[in-house]
Protein backbone atom coordinates (compact mmCIF):
# COMPACT_ATOMS: atom_id res chain seq x y z
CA UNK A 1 -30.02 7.41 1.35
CA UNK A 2 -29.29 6.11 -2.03
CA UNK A 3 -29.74 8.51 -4.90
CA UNK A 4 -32.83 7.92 -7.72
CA UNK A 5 -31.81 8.98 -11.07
CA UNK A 6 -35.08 10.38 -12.86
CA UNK A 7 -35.81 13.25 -14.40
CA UNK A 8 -38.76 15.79 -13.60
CA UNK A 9 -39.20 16.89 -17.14
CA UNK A 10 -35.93 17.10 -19.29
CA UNK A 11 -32.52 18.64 -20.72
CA UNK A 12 -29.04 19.51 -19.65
CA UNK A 13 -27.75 22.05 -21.16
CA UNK A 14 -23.52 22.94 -21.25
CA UNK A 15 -20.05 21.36 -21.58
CA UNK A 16 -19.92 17.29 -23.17
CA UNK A 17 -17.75 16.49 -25.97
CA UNK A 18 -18.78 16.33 -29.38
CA UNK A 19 -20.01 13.20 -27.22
CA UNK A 20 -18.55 12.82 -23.91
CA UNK A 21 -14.43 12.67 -23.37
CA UNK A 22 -13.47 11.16 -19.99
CA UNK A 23 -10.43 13.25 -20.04
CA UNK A 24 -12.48 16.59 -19.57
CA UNK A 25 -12.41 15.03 -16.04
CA UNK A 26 -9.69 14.84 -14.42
CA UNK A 27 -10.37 17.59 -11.60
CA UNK A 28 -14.34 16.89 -11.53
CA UNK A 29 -15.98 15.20 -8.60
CA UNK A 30 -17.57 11.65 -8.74
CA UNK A 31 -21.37 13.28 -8.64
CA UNK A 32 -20.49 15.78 -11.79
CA UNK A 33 -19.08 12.76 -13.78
CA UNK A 34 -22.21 10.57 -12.93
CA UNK A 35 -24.96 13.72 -13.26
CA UNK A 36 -23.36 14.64 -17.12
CA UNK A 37 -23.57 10.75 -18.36
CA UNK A 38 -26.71 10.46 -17.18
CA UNK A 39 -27.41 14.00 -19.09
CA UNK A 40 -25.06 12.54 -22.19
CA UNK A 41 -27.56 9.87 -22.09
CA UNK A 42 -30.85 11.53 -22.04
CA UNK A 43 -30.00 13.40 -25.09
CA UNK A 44 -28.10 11.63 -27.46
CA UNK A 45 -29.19 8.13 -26.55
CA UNK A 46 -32.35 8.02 -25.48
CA UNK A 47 -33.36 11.83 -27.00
CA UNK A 48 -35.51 12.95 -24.36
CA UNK A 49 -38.64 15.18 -25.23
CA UNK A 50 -37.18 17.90 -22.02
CA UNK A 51 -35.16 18.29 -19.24
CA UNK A 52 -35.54 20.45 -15.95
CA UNK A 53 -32.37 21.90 -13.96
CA UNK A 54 -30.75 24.38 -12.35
CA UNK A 55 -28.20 27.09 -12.57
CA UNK A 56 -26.88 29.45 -10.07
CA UNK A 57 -27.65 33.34 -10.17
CA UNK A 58 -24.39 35.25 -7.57
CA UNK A 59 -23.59 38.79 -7.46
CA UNK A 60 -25.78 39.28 -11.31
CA UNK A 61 -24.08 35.80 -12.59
CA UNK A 62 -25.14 32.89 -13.76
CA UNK A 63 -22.66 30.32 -11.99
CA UNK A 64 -22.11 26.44 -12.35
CA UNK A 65 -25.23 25.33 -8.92
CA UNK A 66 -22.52 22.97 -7.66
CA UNK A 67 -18.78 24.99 -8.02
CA UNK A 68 -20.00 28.10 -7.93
CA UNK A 69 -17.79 28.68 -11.52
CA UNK A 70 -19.25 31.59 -13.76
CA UNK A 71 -21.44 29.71 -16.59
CA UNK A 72 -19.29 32.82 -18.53
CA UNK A 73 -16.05 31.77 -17.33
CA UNK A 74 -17.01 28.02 -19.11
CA UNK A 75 -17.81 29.03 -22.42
CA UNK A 76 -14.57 31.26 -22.24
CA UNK A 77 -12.45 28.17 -21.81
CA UNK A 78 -14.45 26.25 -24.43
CA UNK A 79 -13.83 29.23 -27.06
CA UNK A 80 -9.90 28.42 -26.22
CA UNK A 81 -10.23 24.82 -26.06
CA UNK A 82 -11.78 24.72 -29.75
CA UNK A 83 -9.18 27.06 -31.34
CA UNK A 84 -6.38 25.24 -29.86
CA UNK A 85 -8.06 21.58 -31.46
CA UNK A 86 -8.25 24.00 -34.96
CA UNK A 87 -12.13 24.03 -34.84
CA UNK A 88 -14.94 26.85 -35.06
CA UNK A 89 -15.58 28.79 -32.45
CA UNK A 90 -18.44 31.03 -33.85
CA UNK A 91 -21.06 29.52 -31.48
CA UNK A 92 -19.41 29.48 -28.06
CA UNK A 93 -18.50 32.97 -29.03
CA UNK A 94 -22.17 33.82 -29.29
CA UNK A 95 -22.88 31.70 -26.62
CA UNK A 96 -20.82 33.60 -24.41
CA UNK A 97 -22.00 36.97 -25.21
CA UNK A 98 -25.69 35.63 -24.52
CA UNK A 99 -24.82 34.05 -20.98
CA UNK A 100 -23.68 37.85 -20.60
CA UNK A 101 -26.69 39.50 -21.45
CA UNK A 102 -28.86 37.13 -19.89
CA UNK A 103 -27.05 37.72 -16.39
CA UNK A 104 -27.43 42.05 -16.65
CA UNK A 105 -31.40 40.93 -18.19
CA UNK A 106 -31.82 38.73 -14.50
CA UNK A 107 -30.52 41.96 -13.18
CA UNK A 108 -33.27 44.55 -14.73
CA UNK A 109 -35.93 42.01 -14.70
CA UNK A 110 -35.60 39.30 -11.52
CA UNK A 111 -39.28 38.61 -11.71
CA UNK A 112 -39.31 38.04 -15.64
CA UNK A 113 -39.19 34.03 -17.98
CA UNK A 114 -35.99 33.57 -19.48
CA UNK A 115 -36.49 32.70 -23.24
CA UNK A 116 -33.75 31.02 -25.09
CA UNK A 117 -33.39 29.46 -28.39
CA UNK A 118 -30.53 27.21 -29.87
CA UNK A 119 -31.08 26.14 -33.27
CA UNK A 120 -29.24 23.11 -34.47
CA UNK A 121 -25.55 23.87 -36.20
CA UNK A 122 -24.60 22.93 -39.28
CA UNK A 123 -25.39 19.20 -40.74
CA UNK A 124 -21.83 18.43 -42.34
CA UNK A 125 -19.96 19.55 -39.03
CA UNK A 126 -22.11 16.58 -37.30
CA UNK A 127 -25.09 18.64 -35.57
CA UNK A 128 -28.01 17.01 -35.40
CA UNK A 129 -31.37 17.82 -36.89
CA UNK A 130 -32.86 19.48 -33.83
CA UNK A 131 -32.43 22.27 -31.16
CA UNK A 132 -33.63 23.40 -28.16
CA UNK A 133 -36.02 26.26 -26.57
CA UNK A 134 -35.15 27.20 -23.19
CA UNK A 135 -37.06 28.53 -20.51
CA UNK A 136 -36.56 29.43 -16.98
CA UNK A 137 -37.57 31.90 -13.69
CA UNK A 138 -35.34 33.36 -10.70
CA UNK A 139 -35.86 31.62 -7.41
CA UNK A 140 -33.98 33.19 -4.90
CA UNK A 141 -30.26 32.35 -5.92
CA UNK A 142 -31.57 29.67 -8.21
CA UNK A 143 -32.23 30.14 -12.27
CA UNK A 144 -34.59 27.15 -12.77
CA UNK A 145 -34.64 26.18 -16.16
CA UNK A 146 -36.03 24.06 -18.51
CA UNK A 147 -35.17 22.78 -22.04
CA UNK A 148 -37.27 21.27 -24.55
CA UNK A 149 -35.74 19.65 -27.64
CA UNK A 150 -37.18 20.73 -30.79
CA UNK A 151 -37.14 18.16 -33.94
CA UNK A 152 -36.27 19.32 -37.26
CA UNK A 153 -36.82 22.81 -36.81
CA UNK A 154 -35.33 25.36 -39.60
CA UNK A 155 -34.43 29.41 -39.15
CA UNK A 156 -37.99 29.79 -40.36
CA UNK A 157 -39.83 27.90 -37.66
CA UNK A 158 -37.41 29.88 -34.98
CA UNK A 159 -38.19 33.61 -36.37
CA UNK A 160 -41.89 32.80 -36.26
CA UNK A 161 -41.85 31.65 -32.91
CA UNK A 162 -39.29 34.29 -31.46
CA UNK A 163 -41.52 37.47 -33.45
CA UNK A 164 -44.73 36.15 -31.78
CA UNK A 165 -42.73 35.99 -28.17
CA UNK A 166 -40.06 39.09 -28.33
CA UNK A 167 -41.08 40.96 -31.37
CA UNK A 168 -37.21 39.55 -32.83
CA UNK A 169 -36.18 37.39 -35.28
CA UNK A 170 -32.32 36.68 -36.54
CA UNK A 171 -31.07 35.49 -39.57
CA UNK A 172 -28.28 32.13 -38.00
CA UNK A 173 -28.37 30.28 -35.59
CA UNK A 174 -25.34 32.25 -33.78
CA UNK A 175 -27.91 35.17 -33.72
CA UNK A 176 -30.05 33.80 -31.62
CA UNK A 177 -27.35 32.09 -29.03
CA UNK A 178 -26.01 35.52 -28.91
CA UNK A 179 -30.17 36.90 -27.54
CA UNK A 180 -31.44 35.12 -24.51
CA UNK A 181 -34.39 36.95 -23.52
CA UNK A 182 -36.46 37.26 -20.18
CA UNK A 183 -39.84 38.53 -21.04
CA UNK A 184 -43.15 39.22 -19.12
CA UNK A 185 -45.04 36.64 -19.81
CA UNK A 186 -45.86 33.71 -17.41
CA UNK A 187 -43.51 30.41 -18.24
CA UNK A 188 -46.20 27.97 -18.46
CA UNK A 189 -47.72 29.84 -21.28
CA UNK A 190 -44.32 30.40 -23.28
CA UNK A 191 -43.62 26.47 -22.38
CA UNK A 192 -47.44 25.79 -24.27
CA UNK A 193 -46.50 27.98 -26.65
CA UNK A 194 -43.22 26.69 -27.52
CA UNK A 195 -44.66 23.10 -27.77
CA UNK A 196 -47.77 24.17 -29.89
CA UNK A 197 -45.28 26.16 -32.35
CA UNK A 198 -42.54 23.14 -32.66
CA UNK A 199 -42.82 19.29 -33.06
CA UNK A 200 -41.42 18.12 -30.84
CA UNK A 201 -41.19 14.17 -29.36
CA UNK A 202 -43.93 11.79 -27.07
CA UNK A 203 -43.39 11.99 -23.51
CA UNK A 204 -42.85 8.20 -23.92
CA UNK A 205 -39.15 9.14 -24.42
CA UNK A 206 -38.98 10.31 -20.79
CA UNK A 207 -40.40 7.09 -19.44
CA UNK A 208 -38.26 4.85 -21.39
CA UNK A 209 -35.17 6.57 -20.52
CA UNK A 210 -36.39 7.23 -16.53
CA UNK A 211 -36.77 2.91 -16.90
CA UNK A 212 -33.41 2.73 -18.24
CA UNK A 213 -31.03 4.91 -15.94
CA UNK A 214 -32.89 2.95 -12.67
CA UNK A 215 -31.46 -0.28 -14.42
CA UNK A 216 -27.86 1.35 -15.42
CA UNK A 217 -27.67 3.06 -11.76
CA UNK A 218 -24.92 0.59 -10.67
CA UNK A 219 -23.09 0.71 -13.56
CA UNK A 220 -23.27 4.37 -13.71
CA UNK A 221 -22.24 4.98 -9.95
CA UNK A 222 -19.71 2.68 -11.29
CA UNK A 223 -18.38 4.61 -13.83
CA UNK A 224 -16.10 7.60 -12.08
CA UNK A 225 -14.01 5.01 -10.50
CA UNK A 226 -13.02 3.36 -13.49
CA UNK A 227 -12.61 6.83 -15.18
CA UNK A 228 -10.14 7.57 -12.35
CA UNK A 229 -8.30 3.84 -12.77
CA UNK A 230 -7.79 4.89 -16.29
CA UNK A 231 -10.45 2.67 -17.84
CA UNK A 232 -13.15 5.39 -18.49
CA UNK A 233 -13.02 5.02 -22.62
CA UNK A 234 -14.07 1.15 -22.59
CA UNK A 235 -15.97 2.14 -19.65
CA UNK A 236 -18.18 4.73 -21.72
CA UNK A 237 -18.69 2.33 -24.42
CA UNK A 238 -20.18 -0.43 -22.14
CA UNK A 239 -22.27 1.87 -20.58
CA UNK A 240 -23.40 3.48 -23.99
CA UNK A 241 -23.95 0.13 -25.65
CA UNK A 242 -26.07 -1.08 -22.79
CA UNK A 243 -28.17 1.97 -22.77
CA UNK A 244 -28.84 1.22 -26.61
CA UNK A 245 -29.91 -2.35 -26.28
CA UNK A 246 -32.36 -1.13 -23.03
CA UNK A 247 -33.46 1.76 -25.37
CA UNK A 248 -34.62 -1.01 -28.15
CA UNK A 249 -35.83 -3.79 -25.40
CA UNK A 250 -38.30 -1.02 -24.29
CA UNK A 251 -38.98 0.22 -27.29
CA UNK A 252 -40.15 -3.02 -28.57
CA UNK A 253 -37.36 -2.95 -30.89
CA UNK A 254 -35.40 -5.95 -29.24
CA UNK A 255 -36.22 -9.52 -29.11
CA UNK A 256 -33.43 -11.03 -27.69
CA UNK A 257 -32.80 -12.30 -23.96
CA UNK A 258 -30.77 -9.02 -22.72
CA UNK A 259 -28.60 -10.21 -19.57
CA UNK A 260 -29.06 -6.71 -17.69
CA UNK A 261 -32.97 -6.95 -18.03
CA UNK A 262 -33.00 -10.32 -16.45
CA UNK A 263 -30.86 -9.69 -13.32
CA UNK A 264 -31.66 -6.53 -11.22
CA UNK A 265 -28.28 -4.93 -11.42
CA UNK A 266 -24.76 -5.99 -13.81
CA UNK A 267 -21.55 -4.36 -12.26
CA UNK A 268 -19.78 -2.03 -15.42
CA UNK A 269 -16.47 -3.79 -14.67
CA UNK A 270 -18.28 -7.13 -15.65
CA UNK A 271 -20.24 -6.04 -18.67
CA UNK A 272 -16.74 -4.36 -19.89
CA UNK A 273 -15.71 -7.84 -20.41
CA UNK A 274 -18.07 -8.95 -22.98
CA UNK A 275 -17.44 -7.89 -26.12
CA UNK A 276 -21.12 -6.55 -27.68
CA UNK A 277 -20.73 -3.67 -24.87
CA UNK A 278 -16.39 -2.92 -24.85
CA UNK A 279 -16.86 -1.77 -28.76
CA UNK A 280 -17.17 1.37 -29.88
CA UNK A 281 -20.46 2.36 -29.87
CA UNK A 282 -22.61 3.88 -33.22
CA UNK A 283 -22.24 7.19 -33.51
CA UNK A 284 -24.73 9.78 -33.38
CA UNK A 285 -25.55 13.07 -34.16
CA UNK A 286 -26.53 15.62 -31.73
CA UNK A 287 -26.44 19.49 -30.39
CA UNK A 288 -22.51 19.12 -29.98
CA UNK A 289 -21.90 17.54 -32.80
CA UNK A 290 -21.37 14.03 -33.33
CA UNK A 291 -21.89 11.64 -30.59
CA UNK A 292 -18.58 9.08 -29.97
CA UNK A 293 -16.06 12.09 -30.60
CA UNK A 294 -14.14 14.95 -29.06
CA UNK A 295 -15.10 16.91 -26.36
CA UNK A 296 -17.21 19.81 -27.50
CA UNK A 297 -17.57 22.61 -25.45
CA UNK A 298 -21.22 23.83 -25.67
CA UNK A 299 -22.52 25.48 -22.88
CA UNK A 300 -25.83 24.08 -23.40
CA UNK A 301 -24.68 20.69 -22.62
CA UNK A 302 -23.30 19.33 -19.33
CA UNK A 303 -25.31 21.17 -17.45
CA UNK A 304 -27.22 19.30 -14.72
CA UNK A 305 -30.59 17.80 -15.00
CA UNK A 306 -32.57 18.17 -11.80
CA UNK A 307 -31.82 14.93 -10.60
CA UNK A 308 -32.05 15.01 -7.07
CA UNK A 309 -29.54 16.01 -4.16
CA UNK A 310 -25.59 15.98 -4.65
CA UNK A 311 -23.88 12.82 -3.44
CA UNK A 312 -23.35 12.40 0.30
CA UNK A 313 -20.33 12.23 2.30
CA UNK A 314 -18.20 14.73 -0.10
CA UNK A 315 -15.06 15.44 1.96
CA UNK A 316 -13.43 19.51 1.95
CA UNK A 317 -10.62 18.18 0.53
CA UNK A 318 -12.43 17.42 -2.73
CA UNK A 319 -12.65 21.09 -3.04
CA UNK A 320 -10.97 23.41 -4.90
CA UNK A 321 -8.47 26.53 -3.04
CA UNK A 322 -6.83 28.46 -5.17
CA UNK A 323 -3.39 28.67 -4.01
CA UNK A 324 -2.77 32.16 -5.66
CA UNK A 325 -5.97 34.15 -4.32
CA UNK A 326 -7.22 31.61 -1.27
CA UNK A 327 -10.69 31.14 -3.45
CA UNK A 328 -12.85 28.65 -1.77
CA UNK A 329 -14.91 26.13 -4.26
CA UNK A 330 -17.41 24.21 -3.17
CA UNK A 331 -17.21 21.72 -5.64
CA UNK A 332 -15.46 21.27 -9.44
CA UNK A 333 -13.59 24.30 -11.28
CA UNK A 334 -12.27 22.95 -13.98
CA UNK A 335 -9.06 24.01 -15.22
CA UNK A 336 -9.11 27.38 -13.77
CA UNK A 337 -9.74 29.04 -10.84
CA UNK A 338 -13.26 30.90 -10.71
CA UNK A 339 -12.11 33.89 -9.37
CA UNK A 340 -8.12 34.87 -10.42
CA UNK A 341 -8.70 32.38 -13.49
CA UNK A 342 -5.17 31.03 -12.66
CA UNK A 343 -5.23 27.66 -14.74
CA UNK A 344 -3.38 24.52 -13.74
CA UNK A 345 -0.81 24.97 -16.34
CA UNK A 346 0.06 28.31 -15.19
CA UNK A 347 0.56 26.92 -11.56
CA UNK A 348 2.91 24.28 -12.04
CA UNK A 349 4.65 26.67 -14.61
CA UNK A 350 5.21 28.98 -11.76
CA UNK A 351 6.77 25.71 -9.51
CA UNK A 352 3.55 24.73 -7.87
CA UNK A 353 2.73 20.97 -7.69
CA UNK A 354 -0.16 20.60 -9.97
CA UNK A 355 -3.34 18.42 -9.24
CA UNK A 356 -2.78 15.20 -10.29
């Protein structure tokens, strides 16, 4: 059955660059390469009102729903992956002390609404001018979340809303990635509340960007393969600059005769050839910094919106054994294994034969 990219609501939370670098996969499956553009998209091209997905809750941790990796273990490696690029670390820091506590919280309080504020980071390091709230509830082995974008929100707006839902308030933003909360009050309510406290964008963004994805499907399937083939950069910007152009079609914004409206589907490798797609594409400005640049680690971003079922026909040997403590993954790990964290590096170091 062919998969239907739409979203039931909106956000993705962790892991894209300070836009999104097609190195960061090398070891990642086809599906995780397609389901974070798609999320790259929502947000920083087509800035989506909010986003439903899911994490995994094992053994009192919140893990990656499709490798099983520790959400923990992620923001750990994006901490080192910032220091050794020479840039500040003070949010994944906090950010991993809050994906702590919110896993021993789940523990105490399975039944409670997981309340979770990022406010935007600072202006001249690239951040945007909005955050996010995020909520979520326990299903079984399932931490359902979901993420609404706030616009233009200051410390102010945050400590007001937080007082009136957890009797807290905090004086940076790092304070508040560092205090997830799950509370006792029903989610629906803290969602109303959230959206009656914080301005925050038409559902009309969802639409447009639901219309968009069904017309970049091919290209985006498209994409891992030329990622793979060594093409991904060029790749990225066609896709990107596409999405733009459909983003101002719909919006009324653009006039002229756009070649992938009037056909029903234009191959990536094709539109790479023309040159108003191949360019770099504007930057922007968004949770991670700005859009077009290095990989930036947040844990709120990369994470899957609920998009539908994984891709079909995945094959065991796409999976991930660690050769050192026989740990079976059932999807991506990254660049370390889940369980002995025994990195790639470390591995061929010791006279293994590497991934390629």
């Amino acid at each position: 059955m062919e998969r239907e990219y739409q979203v039931i609501g909106n956000k993705r939370g962790e892991n894209l660059p300070q836009a999104f670098n097609v190195e960061f996969y090398e070891w990642a499956s086809d599906q995780q390469i397609i389901d974070d553009m798609v999320s790259y998209l929502g947000e920083y091209r087509f800035e989506v009102s909010d986003f439903q997905y899911e994490l995994g809750f094992r053994a009192g941790e919140i893990v990656d729903p499709v490798s099983g990796e520790s959400m923990a273990l992620k923001s750990k490696r994006a901490i080192r992956e910032r220091e050794e690029q020479g840039l500040d670390t003070s949010r994944e820091e906090a950010e991993y002390l809050g994906m702590r506590s919110l896993g021993r919280q789940l523990i105490e309080n399975p039944t409670g609404t997981v309340v979770w504020f990022s406010p935007t980071g600072p202006k001249e390091l690239g951040y945007g001018d909005y955050g996010f709230g995020f909520t979520g509830k326990l299903d079984g082995e399932k931490l359902k979340m979901t993420a609404i974008r706030l616009e233009d929100p200051n410390i102010a707006d945050f400590n007001k809303a937080s007082r009136s839902l957890t009797g807290e308030e905090y004086d940076d933003a790092e304070g508040y990635l560092r205090n997830p909360r799950v509370i006792d009050v029903d989610e629906d309510k803290v969602n109303e509340f959230i959206h009656g406290n914080f301005e925050i964008k038409s559902a009309k963004s969802r639409e447009i960007f639901e219309a968009s994805i069904r017309k970049l499907k091919r290209a985006i399937e498209e994409f891992p393969r030329l990622v793979r083939e060594g093409r991904g950069g060029i790749a990225r910007n066609a896709i990107e600059n596409m999405a733009i152009e459909l983003r101002r079609r719909l919006e009324g914004e653009e006039n002229e005769n756009v070649v992938y409206l009037d056909h029903k589907e234009l191959e990536l490798s094709e539109a790479m050839k023309e040159s108003r797609y191949n360019q770099a594409p504007p930057p922007t400005k968004g949770s991670c910094g700005l859009g077009g640049g290095l990989q930036s680690p947040n844990i709120f971003r990369g994470l899957r919106p609920n998009l539908g079922s994984g891709a079909k026909g995945e094959s065991e040997s796409e999976w991930f054994v660690c050769p050192k403590c026989d740990y079976h993954a059932t999807g991506p790990v990254g660049n370390e294994c889940p369980s002995c964290h025994l990195t790639k590096e470390e591995f061929a170091e010791d006279g293994g034969e590497a991934c390629a």
